[in-house]
N, C-alpha and C. Protein backbone atom coordinates (compact mmCIF):
# COMPACT_ATOMS: atom_id res chain seq x y z
N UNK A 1 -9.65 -6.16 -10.08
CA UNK A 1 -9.82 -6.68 -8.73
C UNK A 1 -8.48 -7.20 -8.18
N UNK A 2 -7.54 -8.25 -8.63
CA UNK A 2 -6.73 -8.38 -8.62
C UNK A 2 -5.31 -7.48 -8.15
N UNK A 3 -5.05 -6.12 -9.08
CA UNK A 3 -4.44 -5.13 -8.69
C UNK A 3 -4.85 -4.71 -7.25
N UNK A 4 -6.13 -4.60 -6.94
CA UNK A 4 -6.70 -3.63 -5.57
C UNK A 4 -6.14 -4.72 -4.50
N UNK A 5 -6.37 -6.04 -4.64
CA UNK A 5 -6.05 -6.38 -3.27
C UNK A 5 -4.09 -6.42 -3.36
N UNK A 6 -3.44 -6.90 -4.92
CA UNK A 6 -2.36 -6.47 -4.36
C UNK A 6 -1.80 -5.28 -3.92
N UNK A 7 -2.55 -3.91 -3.95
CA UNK A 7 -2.24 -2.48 -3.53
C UNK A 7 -2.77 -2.82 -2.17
N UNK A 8 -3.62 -3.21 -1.91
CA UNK A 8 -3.79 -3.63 -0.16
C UNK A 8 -3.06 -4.20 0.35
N UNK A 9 -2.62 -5.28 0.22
CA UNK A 9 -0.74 -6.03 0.65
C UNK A 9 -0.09 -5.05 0.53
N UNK A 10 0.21 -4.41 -0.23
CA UNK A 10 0.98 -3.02 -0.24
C UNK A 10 1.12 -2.23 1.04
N UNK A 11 -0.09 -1.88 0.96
CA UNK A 11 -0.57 -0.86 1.99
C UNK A 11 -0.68 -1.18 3.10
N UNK A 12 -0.40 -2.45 3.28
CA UNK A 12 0.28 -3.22 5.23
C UNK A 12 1.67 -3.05 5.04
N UNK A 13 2.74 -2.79 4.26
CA UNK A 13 3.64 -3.21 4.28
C UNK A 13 4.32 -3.10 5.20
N UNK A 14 3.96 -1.62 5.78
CA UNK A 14 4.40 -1.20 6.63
C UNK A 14 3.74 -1.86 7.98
N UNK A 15 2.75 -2.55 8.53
CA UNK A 15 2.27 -3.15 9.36
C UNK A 15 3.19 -4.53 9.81
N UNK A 16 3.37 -5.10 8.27
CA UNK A 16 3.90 -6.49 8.42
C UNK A 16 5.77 -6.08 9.25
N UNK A 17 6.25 -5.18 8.38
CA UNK A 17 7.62 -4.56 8.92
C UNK A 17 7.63 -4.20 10.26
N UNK A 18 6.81 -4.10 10.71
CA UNK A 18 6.95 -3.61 12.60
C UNK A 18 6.38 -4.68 12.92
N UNK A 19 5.11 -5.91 12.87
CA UNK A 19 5.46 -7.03 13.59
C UNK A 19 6.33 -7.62 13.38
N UNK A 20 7.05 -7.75 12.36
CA UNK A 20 8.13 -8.28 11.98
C UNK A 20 9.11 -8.05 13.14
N UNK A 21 9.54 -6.88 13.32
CA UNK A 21 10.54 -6.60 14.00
C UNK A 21 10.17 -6.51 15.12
N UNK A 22 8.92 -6.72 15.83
CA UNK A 22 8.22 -6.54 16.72
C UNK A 22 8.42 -8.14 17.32
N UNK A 23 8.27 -9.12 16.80
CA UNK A 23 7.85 -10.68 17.02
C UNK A 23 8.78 -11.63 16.57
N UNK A 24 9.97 -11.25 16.10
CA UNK A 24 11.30 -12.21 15.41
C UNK A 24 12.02 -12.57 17.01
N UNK A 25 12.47 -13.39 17.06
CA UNK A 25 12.81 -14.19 18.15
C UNK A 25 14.05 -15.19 17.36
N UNK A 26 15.13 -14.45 17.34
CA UNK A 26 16.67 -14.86 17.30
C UNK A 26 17.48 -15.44 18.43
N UNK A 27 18.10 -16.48 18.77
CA UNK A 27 18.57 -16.74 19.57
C UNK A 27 20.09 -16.02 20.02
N UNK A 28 20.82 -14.75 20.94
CA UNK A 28 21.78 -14.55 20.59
C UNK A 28 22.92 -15.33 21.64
N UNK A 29 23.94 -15.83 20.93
CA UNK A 29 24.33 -16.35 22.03
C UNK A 29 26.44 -15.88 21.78
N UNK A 30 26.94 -15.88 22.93
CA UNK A 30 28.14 -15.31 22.70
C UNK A 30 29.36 -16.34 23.26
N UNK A 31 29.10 -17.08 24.08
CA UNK A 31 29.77 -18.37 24.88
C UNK A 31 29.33 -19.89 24.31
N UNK A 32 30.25 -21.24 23.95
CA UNK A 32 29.48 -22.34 23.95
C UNK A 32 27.89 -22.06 22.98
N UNK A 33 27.98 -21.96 21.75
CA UNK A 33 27.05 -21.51 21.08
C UNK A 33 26.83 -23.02 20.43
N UNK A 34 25.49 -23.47 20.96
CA UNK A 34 24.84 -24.53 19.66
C UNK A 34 23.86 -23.88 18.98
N UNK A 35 23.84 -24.63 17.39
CA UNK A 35 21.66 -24.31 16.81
C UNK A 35 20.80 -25.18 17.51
N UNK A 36 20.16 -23.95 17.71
CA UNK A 36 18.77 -24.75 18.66
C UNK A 36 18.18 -25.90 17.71
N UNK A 37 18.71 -25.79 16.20
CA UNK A 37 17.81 -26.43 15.23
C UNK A 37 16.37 -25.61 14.30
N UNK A 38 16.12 -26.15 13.29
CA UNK A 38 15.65 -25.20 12.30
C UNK A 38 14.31 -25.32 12.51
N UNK A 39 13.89 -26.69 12.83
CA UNK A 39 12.21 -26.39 13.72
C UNK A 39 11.75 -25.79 14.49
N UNK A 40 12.89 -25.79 15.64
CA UNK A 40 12.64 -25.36 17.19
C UNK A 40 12.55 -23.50 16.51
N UNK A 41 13.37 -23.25 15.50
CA UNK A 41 13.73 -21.90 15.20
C UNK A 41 12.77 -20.93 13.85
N UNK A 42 11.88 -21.91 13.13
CA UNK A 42 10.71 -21.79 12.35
C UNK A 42 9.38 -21.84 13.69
N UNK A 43 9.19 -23.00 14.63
CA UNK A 43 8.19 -22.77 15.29
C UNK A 43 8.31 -21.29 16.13
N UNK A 44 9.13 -20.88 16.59
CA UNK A 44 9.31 -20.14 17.56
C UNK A 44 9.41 -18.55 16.64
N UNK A 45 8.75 -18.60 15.16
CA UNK A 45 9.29 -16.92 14.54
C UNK A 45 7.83 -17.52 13.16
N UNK A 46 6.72 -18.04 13.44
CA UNK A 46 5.67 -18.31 12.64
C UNK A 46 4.84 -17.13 12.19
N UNK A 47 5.22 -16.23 12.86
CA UNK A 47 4.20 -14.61 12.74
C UNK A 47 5.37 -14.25 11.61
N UNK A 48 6.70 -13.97 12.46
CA UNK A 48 7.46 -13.18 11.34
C UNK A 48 7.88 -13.61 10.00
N UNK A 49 7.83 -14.80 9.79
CA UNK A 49 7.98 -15.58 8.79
C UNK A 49 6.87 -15.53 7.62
N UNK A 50 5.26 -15.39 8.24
CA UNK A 50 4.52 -15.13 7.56
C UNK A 50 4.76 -13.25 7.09
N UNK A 51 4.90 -12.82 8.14
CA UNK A 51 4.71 -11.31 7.70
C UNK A 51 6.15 -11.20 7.03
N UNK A 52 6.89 -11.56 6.81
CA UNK A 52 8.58 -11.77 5.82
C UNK A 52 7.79 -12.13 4.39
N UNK A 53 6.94 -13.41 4.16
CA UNK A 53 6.32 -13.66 2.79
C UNK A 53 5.47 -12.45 2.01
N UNK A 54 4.72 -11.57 3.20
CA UNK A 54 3.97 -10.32 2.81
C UNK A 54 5.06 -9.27 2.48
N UNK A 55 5.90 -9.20 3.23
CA UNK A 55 6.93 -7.98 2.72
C UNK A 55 7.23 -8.48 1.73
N UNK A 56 7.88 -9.58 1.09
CA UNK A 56 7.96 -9.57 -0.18
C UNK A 56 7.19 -9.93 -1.13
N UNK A 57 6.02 -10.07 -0.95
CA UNK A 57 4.71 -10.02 -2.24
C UNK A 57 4.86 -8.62 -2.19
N UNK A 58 5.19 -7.43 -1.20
CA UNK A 58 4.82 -5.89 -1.21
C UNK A 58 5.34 -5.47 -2.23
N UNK A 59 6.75 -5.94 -1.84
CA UNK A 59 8.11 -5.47 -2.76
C UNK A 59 7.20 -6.48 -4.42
N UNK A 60 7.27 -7.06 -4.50
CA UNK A 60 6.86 -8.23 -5.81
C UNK A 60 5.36 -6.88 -6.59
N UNK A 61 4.61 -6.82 -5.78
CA UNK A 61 3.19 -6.24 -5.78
C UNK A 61 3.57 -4.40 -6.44
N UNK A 62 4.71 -3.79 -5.73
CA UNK A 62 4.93 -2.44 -6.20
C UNK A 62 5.84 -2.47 -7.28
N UNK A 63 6.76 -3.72 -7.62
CA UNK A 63 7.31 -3.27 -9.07
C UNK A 63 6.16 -3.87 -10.10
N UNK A 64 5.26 -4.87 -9.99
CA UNK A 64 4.48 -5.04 -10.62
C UNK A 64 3.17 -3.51 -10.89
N UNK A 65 2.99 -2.98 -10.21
CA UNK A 65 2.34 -1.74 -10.35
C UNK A 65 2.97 -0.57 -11.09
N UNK A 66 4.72 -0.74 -10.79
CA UNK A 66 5.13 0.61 -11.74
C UNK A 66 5.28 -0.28 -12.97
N UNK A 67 5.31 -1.30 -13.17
CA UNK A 67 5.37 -1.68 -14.67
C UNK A 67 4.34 -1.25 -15.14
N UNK A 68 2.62 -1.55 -14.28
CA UNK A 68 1.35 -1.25 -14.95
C UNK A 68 1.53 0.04 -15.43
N UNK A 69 1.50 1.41 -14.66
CA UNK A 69 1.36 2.53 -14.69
C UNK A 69 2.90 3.50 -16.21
N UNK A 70 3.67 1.97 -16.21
CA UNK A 70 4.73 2.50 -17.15
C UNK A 70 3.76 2.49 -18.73
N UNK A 71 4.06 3.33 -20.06
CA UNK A 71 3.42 2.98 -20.87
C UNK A 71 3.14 4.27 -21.30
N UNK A 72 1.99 4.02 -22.34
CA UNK A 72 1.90 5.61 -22.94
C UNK A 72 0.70 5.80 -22.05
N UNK A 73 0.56 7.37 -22.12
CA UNK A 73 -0.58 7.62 -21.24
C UNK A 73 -1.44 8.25 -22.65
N UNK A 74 -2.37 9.73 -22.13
CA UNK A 74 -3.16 10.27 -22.61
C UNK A 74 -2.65 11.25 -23.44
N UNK A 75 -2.95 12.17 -24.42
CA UNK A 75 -2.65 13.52 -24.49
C UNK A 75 -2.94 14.43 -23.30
N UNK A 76 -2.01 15.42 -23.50
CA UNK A 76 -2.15 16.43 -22.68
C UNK A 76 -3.89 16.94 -22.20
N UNK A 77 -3.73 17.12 -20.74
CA UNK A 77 -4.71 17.94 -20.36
C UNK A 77 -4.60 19.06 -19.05
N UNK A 78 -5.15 19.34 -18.87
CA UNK A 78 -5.48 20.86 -17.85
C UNK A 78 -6.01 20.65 -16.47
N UNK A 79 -5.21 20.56 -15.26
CA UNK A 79 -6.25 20.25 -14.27
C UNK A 79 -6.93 21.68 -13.93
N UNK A 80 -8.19 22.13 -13.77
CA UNK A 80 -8.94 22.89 -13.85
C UNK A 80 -9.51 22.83 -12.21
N UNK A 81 -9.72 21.94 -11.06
CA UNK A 81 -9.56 21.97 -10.06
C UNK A 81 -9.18 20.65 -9.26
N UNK A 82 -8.84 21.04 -8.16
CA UNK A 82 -8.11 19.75 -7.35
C UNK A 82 -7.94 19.97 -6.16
N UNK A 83 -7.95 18.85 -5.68
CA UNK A 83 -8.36 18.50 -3.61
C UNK A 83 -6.87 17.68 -3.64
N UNK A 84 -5.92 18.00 -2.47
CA UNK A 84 -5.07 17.03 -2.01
C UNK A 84 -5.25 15.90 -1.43
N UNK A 85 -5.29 15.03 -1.50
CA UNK A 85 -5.88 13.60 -0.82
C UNK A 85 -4.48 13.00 0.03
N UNK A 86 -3.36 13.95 0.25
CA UNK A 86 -2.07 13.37 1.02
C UNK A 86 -2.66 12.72 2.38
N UNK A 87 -3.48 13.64 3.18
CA UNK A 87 -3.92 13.58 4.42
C UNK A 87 -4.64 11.80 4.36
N UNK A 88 -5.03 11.55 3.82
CA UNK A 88 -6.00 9.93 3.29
C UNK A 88 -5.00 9.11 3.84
N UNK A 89 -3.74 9.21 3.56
CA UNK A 89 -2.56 7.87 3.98
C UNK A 89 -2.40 8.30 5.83
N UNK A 90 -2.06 9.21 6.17
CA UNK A 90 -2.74 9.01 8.00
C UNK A 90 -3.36 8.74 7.97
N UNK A 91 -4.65 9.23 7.81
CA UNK A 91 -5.90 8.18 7.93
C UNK A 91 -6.01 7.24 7.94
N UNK A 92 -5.64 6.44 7.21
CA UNK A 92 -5.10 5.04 6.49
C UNK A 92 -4.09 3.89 8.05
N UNK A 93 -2.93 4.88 7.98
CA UNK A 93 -2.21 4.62 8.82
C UNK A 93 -2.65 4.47 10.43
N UNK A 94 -2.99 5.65 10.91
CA UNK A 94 -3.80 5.59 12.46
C UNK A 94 -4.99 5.16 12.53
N UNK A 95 -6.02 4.96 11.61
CA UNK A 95 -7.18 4.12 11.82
C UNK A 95 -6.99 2.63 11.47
N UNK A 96 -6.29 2.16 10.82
CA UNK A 96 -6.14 0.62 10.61
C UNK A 96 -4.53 0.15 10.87
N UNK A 97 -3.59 0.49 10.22
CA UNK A 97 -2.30 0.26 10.74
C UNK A 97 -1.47 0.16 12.36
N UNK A 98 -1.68 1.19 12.91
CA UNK A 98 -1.48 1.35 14.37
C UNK A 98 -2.11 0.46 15.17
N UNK A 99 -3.90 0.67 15.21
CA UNK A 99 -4.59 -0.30 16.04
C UNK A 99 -4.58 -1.60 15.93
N UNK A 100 -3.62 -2.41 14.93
CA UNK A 100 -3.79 -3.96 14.71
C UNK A 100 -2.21 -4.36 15.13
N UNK A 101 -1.12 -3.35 15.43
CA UNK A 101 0.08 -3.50 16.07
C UNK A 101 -0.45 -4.01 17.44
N UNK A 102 -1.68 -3.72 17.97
CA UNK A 102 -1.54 -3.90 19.21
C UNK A 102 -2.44 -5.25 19.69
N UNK A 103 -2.35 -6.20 18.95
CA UNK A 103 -3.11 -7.70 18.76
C UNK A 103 -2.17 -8.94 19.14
N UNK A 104 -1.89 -9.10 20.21
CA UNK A 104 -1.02 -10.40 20.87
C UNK A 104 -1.43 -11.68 20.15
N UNK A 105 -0.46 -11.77 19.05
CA UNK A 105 -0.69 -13.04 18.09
C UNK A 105 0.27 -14.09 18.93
N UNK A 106 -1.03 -14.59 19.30
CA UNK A 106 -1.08 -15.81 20.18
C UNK A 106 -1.66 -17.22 19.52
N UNK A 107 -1.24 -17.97 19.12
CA UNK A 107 -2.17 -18.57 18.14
C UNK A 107 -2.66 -19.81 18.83
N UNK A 108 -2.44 -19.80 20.16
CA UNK A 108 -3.04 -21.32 21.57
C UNK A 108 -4.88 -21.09 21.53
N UNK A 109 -5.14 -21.15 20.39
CA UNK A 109 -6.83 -20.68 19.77
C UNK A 109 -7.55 -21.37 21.51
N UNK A 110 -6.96 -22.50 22.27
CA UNK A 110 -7.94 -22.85 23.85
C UNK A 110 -7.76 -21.64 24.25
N UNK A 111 -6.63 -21.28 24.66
CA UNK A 111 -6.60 -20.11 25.68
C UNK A 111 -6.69 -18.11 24.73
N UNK A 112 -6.51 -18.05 23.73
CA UNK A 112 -6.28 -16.92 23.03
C UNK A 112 -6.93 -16.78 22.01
N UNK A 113 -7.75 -15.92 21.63
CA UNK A 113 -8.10 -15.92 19.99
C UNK A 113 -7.97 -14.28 19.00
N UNK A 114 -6.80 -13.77 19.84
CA UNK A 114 -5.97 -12.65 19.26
C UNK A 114 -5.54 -13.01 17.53
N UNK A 115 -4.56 -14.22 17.35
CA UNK A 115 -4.30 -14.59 15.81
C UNK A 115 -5.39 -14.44 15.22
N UNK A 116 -6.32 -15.18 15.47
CA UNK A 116 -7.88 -15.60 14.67
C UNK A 116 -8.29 -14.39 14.24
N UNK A 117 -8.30 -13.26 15.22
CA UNK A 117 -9.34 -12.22 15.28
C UNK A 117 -8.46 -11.24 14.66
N UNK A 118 -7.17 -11.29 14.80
CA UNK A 118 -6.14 -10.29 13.76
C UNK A 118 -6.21 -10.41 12.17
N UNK A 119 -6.21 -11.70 12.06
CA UNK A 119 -6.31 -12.16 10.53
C UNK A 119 -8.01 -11.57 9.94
N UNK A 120 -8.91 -12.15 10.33
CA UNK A 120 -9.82 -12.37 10.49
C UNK A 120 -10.87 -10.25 10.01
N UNK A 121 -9.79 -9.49 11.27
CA UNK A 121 -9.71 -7.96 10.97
C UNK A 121 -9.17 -7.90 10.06
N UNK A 122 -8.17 -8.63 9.13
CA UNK A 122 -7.34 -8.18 7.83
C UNK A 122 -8.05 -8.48 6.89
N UNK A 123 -8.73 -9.40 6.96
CA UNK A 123 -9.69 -9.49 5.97
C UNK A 123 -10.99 -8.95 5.36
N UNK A 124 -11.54 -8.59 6.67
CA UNK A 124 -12.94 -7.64 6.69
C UNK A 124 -12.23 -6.01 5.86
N UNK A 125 -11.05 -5.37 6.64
CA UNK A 125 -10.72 -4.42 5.75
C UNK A 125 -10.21 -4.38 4.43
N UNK A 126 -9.93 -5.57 3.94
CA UNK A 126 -9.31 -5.92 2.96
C UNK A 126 -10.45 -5.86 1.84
N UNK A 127 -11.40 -6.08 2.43
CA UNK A 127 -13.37 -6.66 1.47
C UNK A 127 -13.17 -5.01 1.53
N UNK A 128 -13.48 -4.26 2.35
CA UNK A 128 -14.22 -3.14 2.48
C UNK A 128 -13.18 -2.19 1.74
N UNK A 129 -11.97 -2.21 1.49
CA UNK A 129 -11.16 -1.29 1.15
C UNK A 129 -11.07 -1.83 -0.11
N UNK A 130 -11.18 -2.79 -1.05
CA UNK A 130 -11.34 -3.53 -2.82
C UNK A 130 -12.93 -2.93 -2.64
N UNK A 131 -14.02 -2.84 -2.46
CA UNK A 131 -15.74 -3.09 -2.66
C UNK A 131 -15.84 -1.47 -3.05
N UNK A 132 -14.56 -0.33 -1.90
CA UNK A 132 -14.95 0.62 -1.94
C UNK A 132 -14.05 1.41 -2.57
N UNK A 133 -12.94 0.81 -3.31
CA UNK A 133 -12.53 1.52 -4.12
C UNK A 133 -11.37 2.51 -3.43
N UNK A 134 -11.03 1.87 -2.37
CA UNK A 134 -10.18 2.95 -1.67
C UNK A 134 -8.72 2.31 -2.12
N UNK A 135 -7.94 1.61 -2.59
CA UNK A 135 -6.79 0.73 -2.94
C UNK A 135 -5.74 1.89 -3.27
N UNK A 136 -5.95 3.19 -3.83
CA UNK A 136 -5.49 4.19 -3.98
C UNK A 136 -5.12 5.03 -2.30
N UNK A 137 -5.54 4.45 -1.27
CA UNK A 137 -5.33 5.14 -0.06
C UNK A 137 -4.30 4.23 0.43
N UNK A 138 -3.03 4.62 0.45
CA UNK A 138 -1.49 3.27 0.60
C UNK A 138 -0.53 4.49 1.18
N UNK A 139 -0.48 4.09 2.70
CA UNK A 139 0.60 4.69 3.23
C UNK A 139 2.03 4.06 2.68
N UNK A 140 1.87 3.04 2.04
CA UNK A 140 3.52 2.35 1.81
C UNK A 140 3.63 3.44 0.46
N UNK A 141 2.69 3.65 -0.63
CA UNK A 141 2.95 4.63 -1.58
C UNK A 141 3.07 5.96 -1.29
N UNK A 142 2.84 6.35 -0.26
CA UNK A 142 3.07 7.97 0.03
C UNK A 142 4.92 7.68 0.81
N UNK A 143 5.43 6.93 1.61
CA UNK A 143 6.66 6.43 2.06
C UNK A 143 7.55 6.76 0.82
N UNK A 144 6.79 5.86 -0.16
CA UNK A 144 7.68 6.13 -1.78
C UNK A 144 7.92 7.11 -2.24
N UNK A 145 7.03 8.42 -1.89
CA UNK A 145 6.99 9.81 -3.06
C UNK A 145 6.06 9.80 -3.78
N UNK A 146 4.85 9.12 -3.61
CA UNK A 146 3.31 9.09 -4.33
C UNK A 146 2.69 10.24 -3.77
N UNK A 147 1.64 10.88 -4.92
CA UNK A 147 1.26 11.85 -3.79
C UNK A 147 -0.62 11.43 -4.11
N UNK A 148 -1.70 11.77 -3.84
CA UNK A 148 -3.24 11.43 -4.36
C UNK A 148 -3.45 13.13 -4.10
N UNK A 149 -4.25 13.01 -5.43
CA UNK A 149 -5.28 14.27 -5.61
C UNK A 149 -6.62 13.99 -6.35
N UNK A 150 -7.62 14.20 -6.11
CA UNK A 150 -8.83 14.58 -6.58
C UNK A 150 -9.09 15.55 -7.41
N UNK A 151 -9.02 15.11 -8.66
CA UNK A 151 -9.20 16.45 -9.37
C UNK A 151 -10.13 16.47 -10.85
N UNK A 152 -10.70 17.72 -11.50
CA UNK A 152 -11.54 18.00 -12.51
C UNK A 152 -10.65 18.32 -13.64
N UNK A 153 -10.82 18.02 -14.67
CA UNK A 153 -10.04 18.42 -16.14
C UNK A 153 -11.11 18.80 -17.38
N UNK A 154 -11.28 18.99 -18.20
CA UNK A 154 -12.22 19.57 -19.20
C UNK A 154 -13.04 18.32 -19.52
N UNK A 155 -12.64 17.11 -19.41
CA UNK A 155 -13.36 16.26 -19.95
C UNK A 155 -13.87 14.95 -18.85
N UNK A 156 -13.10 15.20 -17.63
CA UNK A 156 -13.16 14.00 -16.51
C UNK A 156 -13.46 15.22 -15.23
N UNK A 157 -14.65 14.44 -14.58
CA UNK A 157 -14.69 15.29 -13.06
C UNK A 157 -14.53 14.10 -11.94
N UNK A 158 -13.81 14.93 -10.97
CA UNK A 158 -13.84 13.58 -9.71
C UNK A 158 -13.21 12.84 -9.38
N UNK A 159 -11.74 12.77 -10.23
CA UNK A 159 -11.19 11.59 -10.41
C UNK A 159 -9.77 11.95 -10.06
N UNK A 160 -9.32 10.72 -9.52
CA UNK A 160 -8.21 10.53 -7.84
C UNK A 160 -7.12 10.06 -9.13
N UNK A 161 -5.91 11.02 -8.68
CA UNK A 161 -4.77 10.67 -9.54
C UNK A 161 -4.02 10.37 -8.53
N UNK A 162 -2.88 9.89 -8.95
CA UNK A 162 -2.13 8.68 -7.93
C UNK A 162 -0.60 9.55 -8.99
N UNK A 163 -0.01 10.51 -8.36
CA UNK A 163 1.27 10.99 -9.20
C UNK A 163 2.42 10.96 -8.02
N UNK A 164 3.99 10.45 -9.01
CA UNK A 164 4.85 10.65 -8.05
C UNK A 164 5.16 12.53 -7.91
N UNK A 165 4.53 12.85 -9.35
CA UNK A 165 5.02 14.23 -9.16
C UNK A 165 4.36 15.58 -8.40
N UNK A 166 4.51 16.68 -8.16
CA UNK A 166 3.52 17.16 -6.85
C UNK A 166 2.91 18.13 -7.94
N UNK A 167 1.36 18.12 -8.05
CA UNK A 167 0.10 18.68 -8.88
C UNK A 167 -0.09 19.86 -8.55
N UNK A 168 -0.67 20.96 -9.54
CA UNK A 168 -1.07 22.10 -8.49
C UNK A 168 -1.78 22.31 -10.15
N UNK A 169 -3.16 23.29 -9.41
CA UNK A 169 -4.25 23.39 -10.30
C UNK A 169 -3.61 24.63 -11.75
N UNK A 170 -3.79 23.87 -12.61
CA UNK A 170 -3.38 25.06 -14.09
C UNK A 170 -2.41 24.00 -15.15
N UNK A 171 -1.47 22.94 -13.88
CA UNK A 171 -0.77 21.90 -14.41
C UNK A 171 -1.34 21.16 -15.68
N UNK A 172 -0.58 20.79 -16.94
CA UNK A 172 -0.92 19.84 -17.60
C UNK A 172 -0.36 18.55 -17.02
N UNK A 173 -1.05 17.10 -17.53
CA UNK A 173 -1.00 16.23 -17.30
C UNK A 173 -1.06 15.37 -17.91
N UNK A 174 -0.55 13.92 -18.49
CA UNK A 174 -0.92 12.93 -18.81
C UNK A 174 -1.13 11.86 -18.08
N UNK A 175 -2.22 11.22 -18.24
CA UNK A 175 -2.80 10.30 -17.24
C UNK A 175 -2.93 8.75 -17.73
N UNK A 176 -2.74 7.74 -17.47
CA UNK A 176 -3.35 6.40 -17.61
C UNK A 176 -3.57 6.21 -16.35
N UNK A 177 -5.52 5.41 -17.08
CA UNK A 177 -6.19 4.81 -16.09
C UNK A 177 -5.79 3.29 -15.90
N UNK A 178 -6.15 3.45 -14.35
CA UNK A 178 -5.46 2.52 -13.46
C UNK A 178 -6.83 0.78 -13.16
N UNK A 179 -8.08 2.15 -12.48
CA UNK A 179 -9.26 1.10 -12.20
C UNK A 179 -10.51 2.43 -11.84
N UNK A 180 -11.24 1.86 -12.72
CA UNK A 180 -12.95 2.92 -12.27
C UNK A 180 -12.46 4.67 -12.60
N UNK A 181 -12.40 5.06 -11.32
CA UNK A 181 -12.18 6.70 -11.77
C UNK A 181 -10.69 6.71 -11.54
N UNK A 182 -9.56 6.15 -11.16
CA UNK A 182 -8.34 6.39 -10.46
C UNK A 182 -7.51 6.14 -11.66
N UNK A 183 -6.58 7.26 -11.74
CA UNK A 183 -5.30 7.28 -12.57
C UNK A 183 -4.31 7.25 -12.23
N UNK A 184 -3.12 6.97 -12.83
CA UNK A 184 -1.76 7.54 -12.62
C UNK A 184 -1.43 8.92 -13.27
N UNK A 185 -1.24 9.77 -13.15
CA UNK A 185 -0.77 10.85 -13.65
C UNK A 185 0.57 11.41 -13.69
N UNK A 186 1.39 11.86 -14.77
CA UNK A 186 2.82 12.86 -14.68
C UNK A 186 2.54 13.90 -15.35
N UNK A 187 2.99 15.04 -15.41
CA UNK A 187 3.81 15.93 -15.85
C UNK A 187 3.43 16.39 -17.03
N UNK A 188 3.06 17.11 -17.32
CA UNK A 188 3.18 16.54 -19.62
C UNK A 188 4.53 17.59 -20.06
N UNK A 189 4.96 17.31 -20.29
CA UNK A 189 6.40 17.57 -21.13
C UNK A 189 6.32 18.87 -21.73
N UNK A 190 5.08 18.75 -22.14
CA UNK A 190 4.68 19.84 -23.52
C UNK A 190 3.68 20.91 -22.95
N UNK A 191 3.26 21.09 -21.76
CA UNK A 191 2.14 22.28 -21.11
C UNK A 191 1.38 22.26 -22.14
N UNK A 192 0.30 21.09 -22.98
CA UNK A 192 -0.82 20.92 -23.49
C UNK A 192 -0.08 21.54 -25.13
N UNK A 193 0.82 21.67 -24.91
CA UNK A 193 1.20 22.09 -26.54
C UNK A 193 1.60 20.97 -27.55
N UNK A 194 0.21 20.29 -28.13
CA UNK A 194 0.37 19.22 -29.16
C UNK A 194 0.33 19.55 -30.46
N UNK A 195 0.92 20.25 -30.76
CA UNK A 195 1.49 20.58 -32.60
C UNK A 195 -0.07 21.70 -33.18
N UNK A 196 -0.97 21.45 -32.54
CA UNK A 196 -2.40 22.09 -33.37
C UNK A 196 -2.29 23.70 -33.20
């Protein structure tokens, strides 16, 4: 459980990086330059400051994941059939990413309740994307060189591999599981040739 919601922080990363740069409010000044002061300059950048703490749990959250996925995996096996699941991270991206760029985080809760209702949306998808097992659908991991496939092997059917390397059906593979049906998968070295 734990892992899924930090792969969901993940998978805003890219959300938090464009309000970020979207809502930072620097003072520039080129003549007679004072600091406005470090309150006046924390109150006035409270969005980007929070979404600055999420970019780096992201960064914190994805080397903690390639450590998980580092390790021994399985013996060799055979993918026997397979679905590309690349298309899943647009999805991902234009149904939840895009439409919450456009939420005027206003946080004057008398007159506005844009903040409330932004957070509030991060959370409801956050339940529904850990409950349903989707944590494997991360536009910030496809950015990286991740790729997702759905695929059958002699002994596992159904099951969503999460590889940096690009799959194609006949491939051997070694896999460690990640959570439920979802793996990491590479390469196998050996095209299923284990000494027998």
């Amino acid at each position: 459980m734990k892992l899924k919601i930090q792969l969901y922080i993940l998978s805003l990363w890219l959300l938090f990086a464009l309000l970020f740069i979207n809502k930072v409010q620097v003072p520039i000044c080129l003549q007679n330059c004072e600091f406005i002061g470090l309150k006046e300059l924390i109150e006035t950048n409270v969005i980007p400051i929070i979404c600055l703490v999420f970019i780096i749990l992201g960064f914190i959250f994805f080397f903690k994941f390639r450590y998980i996925i580092k390790g021994s995996k399985s013996l060799p096996v055979k993918i026997q059939k397979m679905d590309n699941l690349n298309w899943e991270h647009l999805t991902f991206l234009v149904t939840y990413v895009i439409p919450l760029l456009s939420f005027d985080l206003d946080f004057d809760l008398a007159k506005n309740r844009n903040g409330l209702m932004f957070f509030l949306v991060l959370l409801v998808i956050g339940l529904i994307y850990v409950k349903t097992n989707m944590f494997y659908n991360n536009p910030t991991l496809a950015i990286l060189g991740y790729h997702i496939y759905k695929v059958d092997t002699e002994n596992k059917k159904h099951i969503v591999l999460i590889s940096k390397d690009t799959l194609v059906e006949e491939n051997w593979i070694e896999y460690k599981h990640i959570s439920d049906n979802i793996y990491f998968a590479i390469k196998a070295q050996s095209n299923g040739d284990t000494g027998t």
